[in-house]
N, C-alpha and C. Protein backbone atom coordinates (compact mmCIF):
# COMPACT_ATOMS: atom_id res chain seq x y z
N UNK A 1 -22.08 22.59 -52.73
CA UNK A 1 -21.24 21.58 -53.32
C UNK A 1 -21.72 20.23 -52.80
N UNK A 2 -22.25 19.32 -53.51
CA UNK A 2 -22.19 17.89 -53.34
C UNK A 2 -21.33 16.72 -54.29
N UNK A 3 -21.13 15.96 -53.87
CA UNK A 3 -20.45 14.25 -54.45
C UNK A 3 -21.26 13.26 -54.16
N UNK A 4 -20.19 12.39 -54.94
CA UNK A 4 -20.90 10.74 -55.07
C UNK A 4 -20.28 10.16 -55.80
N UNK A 5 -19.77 8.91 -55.36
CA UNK A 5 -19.16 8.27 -56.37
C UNK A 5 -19.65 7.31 -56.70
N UNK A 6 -19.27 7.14 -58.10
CA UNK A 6 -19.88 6.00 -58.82
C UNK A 6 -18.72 5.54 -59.87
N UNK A 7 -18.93 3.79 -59.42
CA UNK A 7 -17.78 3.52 -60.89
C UNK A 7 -16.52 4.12 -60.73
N UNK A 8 -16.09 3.92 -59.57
CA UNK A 8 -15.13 4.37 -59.09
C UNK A 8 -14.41 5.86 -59.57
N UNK A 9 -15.14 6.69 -59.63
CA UNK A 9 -14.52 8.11 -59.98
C UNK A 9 -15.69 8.75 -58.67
N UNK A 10 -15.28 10.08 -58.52
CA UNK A 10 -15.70 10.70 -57.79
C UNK A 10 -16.22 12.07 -58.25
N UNK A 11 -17.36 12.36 -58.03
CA UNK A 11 -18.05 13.66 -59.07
C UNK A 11 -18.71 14.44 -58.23
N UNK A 12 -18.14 15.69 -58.42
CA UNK A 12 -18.34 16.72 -57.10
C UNK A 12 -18.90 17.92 -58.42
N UNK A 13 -20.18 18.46 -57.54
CA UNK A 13 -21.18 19.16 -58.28
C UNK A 13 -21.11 20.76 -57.34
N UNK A 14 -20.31 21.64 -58.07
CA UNK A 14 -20.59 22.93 -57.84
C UNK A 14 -21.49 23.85 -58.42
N UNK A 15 -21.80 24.43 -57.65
CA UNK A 15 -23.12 25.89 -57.75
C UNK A 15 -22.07 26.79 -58.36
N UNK A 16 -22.53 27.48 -59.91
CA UNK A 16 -22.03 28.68 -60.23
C UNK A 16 -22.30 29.55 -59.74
N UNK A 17 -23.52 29.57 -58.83
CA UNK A 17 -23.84 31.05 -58.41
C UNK A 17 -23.00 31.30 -57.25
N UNK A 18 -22.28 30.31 -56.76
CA UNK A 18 -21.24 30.64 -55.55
C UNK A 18 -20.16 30.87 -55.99
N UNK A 19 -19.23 29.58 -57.24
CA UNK A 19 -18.28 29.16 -58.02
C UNK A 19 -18.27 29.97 -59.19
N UNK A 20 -17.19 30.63 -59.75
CA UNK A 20 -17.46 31.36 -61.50
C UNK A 20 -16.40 30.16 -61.92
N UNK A 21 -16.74 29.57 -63.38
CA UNK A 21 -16.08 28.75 -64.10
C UNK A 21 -14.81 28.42 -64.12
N UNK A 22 -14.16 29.75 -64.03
CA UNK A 22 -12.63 29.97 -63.85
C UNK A 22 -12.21 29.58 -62.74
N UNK A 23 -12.77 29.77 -61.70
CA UNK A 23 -11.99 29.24 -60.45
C UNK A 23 -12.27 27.54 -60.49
N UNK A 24 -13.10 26.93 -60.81
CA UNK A 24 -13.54 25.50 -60.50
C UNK A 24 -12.12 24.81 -61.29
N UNK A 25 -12.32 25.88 -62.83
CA UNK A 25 -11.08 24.97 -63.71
C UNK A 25 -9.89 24.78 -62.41
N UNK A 26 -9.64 26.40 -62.21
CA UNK A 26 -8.16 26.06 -61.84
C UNK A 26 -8.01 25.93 -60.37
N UNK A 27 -8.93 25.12 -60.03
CA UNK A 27 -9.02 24.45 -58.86
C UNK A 27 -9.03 22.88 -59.44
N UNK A 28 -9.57 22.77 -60.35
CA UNK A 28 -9.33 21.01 -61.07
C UNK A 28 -7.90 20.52 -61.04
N UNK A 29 -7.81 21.72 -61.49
CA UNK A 29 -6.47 22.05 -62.44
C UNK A 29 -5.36 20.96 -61.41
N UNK A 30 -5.21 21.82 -60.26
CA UNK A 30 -4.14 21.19 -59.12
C UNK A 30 -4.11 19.93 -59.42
N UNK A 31 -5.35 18.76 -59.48
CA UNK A 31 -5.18 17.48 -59.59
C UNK A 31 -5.21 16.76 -60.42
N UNK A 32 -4.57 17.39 -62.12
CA UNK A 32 -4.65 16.34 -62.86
C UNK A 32 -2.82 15.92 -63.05
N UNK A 33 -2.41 15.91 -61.87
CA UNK A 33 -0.91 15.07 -61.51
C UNK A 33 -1.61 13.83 -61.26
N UNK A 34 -2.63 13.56 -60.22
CA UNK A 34 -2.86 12.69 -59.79
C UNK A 34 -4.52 12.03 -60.17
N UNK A 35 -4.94 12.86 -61.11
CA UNK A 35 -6.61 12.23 -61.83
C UNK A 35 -6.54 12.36 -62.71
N UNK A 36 -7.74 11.61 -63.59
CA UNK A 36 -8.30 12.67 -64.91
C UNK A 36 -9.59 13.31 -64.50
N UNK A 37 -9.01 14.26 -65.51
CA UNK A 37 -10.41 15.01 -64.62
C UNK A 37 -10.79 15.51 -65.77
N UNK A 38 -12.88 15.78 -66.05
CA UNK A 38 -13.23 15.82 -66.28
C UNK A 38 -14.66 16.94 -66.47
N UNK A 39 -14.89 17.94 -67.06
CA UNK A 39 -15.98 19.06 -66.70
C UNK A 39 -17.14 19.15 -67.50
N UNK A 40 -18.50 19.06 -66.58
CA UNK A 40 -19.76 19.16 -67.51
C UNK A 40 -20.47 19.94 -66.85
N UNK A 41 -21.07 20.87 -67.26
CA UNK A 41 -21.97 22.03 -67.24
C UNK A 41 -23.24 21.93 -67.40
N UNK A 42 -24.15 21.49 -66.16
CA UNK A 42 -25.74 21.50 -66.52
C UNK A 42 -26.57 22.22 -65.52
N UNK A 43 -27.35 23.37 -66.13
CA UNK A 43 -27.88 24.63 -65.93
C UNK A 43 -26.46 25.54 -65.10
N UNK A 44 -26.87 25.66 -63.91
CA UNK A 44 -25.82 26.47 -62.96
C UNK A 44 -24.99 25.40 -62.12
N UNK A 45 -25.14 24.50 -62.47
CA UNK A 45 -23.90 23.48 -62.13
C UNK A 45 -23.09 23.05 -62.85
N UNK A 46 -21.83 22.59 -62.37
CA UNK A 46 -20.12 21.92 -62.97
C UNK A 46 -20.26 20.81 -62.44
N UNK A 47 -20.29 19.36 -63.18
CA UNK A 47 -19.69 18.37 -62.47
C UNK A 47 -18.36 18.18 -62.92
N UNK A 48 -18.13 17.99 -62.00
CA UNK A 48 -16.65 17.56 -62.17
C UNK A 48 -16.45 16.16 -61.96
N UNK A 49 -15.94 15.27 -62.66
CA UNK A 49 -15.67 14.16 -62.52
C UNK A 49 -14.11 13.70 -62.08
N UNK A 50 -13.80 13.02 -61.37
CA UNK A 50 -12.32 12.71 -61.23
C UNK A 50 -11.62 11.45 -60.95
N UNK A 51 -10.92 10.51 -61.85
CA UNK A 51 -10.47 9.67 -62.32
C UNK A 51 -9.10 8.62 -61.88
N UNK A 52 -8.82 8.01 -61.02
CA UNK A 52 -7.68 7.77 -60.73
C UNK A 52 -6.73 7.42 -61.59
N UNK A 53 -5.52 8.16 -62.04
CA UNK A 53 -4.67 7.99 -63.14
C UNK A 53 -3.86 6.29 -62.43
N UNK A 54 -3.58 6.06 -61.63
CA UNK A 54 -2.87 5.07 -61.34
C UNK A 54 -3.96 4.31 -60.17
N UNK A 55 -4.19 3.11 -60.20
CA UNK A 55 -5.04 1.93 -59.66
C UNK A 55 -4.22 1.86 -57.96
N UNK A 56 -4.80 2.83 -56.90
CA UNK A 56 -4.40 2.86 -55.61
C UNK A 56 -5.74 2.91 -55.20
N UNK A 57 -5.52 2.74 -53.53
CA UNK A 57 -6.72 3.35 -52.48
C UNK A 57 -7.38 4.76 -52.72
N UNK A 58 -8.17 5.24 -52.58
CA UNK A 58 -8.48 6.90 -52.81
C UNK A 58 -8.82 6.81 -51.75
N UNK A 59 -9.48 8.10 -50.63
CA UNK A 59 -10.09 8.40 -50.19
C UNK A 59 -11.01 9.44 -50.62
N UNK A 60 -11.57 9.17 -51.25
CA UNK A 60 -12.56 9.96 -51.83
C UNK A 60 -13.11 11.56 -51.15
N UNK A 61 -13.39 11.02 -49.50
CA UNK A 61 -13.80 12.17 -49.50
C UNK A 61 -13.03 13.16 -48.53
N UNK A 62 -11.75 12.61 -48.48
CA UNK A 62 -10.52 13.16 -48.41
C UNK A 62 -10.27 14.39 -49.50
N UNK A 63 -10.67 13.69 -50.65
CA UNK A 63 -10.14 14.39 -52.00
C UNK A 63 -11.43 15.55 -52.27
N UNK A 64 -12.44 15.03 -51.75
CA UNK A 64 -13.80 16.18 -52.03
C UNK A 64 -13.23 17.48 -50.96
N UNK A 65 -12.71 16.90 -49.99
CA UNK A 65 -12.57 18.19 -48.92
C UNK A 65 -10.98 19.18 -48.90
N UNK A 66 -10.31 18.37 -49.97
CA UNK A 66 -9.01 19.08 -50.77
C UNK A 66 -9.71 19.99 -52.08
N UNK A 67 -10.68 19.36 -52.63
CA UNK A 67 -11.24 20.38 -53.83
C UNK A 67 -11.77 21.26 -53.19
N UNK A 68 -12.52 21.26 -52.34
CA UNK A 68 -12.95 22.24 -52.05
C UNK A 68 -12.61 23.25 -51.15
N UNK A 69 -11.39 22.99 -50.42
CA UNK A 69 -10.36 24.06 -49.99
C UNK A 69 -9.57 24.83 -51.10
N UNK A 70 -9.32 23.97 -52.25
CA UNK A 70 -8.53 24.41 -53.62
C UNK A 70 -9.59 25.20 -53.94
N UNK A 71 -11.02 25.15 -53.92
CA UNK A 71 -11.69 26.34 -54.21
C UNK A 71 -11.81 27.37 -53.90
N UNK A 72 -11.50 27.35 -53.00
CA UNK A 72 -12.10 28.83 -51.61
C UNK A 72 -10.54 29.48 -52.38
N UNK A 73 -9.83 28.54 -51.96
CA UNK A 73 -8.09 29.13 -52.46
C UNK A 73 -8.12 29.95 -53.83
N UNK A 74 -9.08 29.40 -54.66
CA UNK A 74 -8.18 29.70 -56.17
C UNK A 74 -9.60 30.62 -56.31
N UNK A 75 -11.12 30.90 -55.49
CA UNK A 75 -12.00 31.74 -55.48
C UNK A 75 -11.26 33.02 -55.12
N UNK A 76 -10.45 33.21 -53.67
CA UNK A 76 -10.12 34.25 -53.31
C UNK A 76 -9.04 35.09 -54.70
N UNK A 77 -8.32 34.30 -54.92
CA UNK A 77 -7.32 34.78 -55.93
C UNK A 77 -8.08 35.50 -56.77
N UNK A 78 -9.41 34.78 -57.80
CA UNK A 78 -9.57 35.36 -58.55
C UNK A 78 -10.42 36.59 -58.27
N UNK A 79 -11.04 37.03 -56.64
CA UNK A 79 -11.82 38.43 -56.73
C UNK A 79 -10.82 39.19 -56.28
N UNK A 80 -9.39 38.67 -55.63
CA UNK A 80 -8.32 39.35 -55.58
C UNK A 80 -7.55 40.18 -56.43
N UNK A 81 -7.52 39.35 -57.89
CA UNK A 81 -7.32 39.45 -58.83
C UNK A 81 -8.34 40.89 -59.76
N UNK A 82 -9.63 40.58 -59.44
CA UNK A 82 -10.76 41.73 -60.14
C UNK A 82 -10.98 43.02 -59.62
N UNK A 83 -9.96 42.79 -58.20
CA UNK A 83 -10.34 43.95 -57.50
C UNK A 83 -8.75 44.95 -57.72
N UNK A 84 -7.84 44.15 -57.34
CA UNK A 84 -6.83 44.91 -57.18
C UNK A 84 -5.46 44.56 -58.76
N UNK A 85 -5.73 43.95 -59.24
CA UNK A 85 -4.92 43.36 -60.61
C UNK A 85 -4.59 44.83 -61.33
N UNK A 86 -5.35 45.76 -61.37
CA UNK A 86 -4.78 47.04 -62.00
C UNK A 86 -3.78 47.50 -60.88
N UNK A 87 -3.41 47.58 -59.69
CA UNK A 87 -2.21 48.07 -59.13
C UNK A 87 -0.84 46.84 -59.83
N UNK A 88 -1.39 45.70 -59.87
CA UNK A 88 0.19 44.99 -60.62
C UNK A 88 0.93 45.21 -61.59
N UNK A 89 -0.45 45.68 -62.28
CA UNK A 89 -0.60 45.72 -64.14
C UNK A 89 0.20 47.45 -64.01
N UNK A 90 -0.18 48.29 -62.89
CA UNK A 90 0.54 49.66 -62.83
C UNK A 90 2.21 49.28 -62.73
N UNK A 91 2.45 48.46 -61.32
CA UNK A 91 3.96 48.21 -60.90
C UNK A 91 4.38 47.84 -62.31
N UNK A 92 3.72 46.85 -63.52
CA UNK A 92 4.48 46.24 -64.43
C UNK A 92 4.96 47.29 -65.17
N UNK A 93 3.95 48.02 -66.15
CA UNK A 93 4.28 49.25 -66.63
C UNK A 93 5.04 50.28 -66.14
N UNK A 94 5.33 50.55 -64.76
CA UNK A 94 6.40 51.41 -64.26
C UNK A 94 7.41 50.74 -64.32
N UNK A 95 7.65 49.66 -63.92
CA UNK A 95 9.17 48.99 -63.83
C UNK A 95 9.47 48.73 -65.75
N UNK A 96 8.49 48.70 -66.60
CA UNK A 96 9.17 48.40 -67.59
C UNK A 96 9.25 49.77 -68.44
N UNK A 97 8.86 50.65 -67.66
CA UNK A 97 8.71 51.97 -68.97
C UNK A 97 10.11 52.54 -69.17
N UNK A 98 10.44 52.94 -69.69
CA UNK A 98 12.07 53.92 -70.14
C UNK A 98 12.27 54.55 -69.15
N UNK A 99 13.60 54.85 -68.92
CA UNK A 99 14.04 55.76 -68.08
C UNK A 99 14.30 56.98 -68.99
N UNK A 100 14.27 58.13 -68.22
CA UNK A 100 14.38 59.23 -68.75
C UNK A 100 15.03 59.93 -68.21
């Protein structure tokens, strides 16, 4: 993962081969309360661009080292998710099946 800002937005460049698409989104995701945010795809990289919705101080790389904890965060979920998501998907179907 690298950044750089320019033009006052801040654009943080993830490796897919570490990152899968899905997690980067919904790791964006968290901060468009407080950005716009933005996604471009060139070869095995995401830039992400990110935008200050309201004209304050940023700390920029304050905010690079929050994305990229939101990654690791929303990475684990999703192999959490690929590995064990059929035991939930079981609990759902038992709790909703008929009683007999």
């Amino acid at each position: 993962m690298s950044f750089k800002i320019e033009q006052n937005k801040l654009i943080i460049n993830v490796d897919l081969n570490i990152y899968n698409q899905e997690t980067i989104t919904s790791a964006a995701y968290k901060f468009t309360d407080r950005y716009y945010i933005s996604q471009k795809r060139i070869g095995d990289i995401t830039s992400i661009s990110f935008q200050k919705k309201i004209e304050s101080v940023t700390n920029w790389t304050l905010l690079e080292k929050e994305f990229g904890n939101e990654l690791i965060d929303q990475q684990v979920r999703f192999d959490t998710e690929q590995k064990f998501g059929y035991i939930r998907n079981r609990i759902v179907e038992k709790a909703f099946s008929p009683i007999s």
